[in-house]
C-alpha atoms as a PDB file:
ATOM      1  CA  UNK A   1      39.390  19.694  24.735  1.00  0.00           C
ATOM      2  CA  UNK A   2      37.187  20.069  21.885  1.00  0.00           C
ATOM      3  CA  UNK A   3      32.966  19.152  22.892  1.00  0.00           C
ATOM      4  CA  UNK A   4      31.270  16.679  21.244  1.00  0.00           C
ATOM      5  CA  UNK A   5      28.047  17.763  19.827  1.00  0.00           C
ATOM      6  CA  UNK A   6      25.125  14.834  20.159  1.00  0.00           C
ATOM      7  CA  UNK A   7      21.457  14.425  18.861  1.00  0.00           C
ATOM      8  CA  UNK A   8      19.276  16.204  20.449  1.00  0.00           C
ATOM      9  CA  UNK A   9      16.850  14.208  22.710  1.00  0.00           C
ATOM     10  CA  UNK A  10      13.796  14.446  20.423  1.00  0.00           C
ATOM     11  CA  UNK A  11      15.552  13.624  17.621  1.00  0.00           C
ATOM     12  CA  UNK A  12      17.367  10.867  19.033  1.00  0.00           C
ATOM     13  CA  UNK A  13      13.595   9.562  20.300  1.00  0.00           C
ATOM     14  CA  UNK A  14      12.195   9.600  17.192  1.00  0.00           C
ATOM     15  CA  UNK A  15      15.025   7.565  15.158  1.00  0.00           C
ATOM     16  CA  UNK A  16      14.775   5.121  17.831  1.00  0.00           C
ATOM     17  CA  UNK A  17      11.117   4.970  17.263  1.00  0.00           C
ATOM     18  CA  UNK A  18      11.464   4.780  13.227  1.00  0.00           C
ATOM     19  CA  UNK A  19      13.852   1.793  14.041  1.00  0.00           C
ATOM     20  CA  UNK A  20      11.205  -0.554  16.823  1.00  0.00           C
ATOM     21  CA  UNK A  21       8.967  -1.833  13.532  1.00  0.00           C
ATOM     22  CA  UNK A  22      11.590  -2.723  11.309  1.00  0.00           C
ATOM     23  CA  UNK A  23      13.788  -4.608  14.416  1.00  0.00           C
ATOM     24  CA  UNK A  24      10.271  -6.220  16.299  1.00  0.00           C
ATOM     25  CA  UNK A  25       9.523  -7.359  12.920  1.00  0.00           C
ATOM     26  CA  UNK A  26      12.597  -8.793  12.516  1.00  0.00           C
ATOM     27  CA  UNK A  27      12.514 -10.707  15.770  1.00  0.00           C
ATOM     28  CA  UNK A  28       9.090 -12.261  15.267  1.00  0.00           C
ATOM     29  CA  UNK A  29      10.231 -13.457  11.990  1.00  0.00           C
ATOM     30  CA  UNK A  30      13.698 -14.686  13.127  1.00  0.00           C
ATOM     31  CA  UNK A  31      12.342 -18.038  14.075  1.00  0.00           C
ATOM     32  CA  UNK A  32       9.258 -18.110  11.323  1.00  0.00           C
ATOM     33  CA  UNK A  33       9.592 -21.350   8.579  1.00  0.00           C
ATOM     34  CA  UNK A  34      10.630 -19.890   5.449  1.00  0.00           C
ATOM     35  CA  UNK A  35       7.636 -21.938   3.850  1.00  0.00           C
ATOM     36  CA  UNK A  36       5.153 -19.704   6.155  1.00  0.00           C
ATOM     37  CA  UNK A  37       6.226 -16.308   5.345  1.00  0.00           C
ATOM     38  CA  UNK A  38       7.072 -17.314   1.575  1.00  0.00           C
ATOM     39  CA  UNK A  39       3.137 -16.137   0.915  1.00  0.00           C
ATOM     40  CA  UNK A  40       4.431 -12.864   1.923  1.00  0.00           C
ATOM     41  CA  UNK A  41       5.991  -9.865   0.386  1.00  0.00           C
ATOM     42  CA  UNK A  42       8.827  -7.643   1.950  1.00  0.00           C
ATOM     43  CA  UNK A  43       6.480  -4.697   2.442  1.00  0.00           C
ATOM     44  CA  UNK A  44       3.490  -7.075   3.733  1.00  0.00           C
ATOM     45  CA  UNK A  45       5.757  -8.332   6.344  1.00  0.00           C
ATOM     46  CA  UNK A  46       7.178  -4.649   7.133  1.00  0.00           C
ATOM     47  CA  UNK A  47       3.225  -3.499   7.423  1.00  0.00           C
ATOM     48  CA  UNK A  48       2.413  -6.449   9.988  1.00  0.00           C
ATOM     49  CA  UNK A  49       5.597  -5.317  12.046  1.00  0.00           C
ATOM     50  CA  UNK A  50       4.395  -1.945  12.494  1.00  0.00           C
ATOM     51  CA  UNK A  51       1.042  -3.027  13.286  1.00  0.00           C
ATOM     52  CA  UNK A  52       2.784  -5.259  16.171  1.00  0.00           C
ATOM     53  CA  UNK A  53       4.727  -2.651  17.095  1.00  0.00           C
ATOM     54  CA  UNK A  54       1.258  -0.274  16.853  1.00  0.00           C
ATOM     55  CA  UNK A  55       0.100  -3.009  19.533  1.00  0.00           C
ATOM     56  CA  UNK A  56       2.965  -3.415  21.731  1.00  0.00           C
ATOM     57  CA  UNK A  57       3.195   0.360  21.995  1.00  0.00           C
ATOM     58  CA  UNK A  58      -0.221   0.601  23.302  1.00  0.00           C
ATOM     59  CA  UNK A  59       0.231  -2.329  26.013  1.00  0.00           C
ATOM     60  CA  UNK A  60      -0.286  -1.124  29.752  1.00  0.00           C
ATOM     61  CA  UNK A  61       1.683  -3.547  32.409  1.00  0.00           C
ATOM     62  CA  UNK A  62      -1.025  -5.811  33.610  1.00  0.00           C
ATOM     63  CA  UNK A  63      -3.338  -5.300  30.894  1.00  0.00           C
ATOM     64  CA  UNK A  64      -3.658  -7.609  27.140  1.00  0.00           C
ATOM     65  CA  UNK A  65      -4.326  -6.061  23.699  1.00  0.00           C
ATOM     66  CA  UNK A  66      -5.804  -7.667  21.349  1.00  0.00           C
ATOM     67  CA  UNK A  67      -5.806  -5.484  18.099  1.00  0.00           C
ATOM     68  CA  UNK A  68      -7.500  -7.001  14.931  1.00  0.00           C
ATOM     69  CA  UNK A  69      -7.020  -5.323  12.087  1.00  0.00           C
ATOM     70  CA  UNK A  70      -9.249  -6.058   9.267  1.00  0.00           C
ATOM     71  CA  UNK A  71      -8.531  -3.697   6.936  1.00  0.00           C
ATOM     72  CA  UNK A  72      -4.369  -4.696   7.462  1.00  0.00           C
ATOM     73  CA  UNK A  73      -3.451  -3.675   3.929  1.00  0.00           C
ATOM     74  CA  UNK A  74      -1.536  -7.125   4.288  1.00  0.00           C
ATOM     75  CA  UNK A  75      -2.040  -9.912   1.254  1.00  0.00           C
ATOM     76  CA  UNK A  76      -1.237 -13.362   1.798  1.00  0.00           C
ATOM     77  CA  UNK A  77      -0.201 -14.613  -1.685  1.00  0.00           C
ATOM     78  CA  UNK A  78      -2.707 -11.646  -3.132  1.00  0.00           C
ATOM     79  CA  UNK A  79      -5.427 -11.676  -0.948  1.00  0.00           C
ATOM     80  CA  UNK A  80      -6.416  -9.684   2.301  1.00  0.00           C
ATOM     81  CA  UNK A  81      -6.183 -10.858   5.277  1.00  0.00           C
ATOM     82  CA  UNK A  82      -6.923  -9.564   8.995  1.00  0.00           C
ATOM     83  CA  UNK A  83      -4.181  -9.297  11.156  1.00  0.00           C
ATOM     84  CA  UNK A  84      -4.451 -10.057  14.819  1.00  0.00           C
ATOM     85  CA  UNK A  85      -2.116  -9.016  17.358  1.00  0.00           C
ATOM     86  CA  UNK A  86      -2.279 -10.107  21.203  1.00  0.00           C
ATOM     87  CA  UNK A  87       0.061  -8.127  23.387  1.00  0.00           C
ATOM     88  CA  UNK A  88       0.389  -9.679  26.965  1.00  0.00           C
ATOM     89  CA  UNK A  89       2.791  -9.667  30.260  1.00  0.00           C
ATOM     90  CA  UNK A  90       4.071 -13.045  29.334  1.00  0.00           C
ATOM     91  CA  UNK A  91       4.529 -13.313  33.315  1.00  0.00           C
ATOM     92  CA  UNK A  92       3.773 -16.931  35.214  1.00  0.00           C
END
C-alpha cells in the first residue's frame, strides 16, 4: 500500500492562518446591507477583516479587546476612517 504524503504541520498552520481574514471577513459581511458596504472597496473591506481577525487573535477567554485603529489604511468612499474592533466572550 502506497503512503500518502501530507503537509507538514507548520505549513498546514500557516495556510490555515492566511485563510481566517479572508473567511472572518466574509462572515461579518454576510449579513451587512449592500447599501452600507457600497462606500467600500474590495481591498478596504479585506484590510478591516484582517484587522478583526488581528483582534480576535489577540482575545484571552474572559477578557474584551477593544482595538482602534486610527491609522486603518481603510477609506470610506475616499476618506480615512478609524476602525474599531471589540472582541468579547459573547457569553450570558
Amino acid at each position: 500500500m502506497a503512503s500518502v504524503k501530507s503537509k507538514p504541520k507548520k505549513k498546514a498552520a500557516a495556510a490555515k492562518a492566511e485563510e481566517k481574514p479572508a473567511r472572518l471577513a466574509d462572515y461579518l459581511l454576510a449579513r451587512a446591507p449592500a447599501e452600507d458596504i457600497a462606500a467600500y472597496d474590495a481591498a478596504d473591506l479585506e484590510r478591516a477583516g484582517e484587522l478583526a481577525a488581528r483582534a480576535v487573535a489577540s482575545h484571552r477567554k474572559g477578557e474584551s479587546v477593544v482595538a482602534v485603529d486610527a491609522d486603518s489604511g481603510v477609506a470610506c468612499d475616499g476618506r480615512p476612517v478609524t476602525v474599531i474592533t471589540v472582541v468579547n466572550d459573547n457569553m450570558p
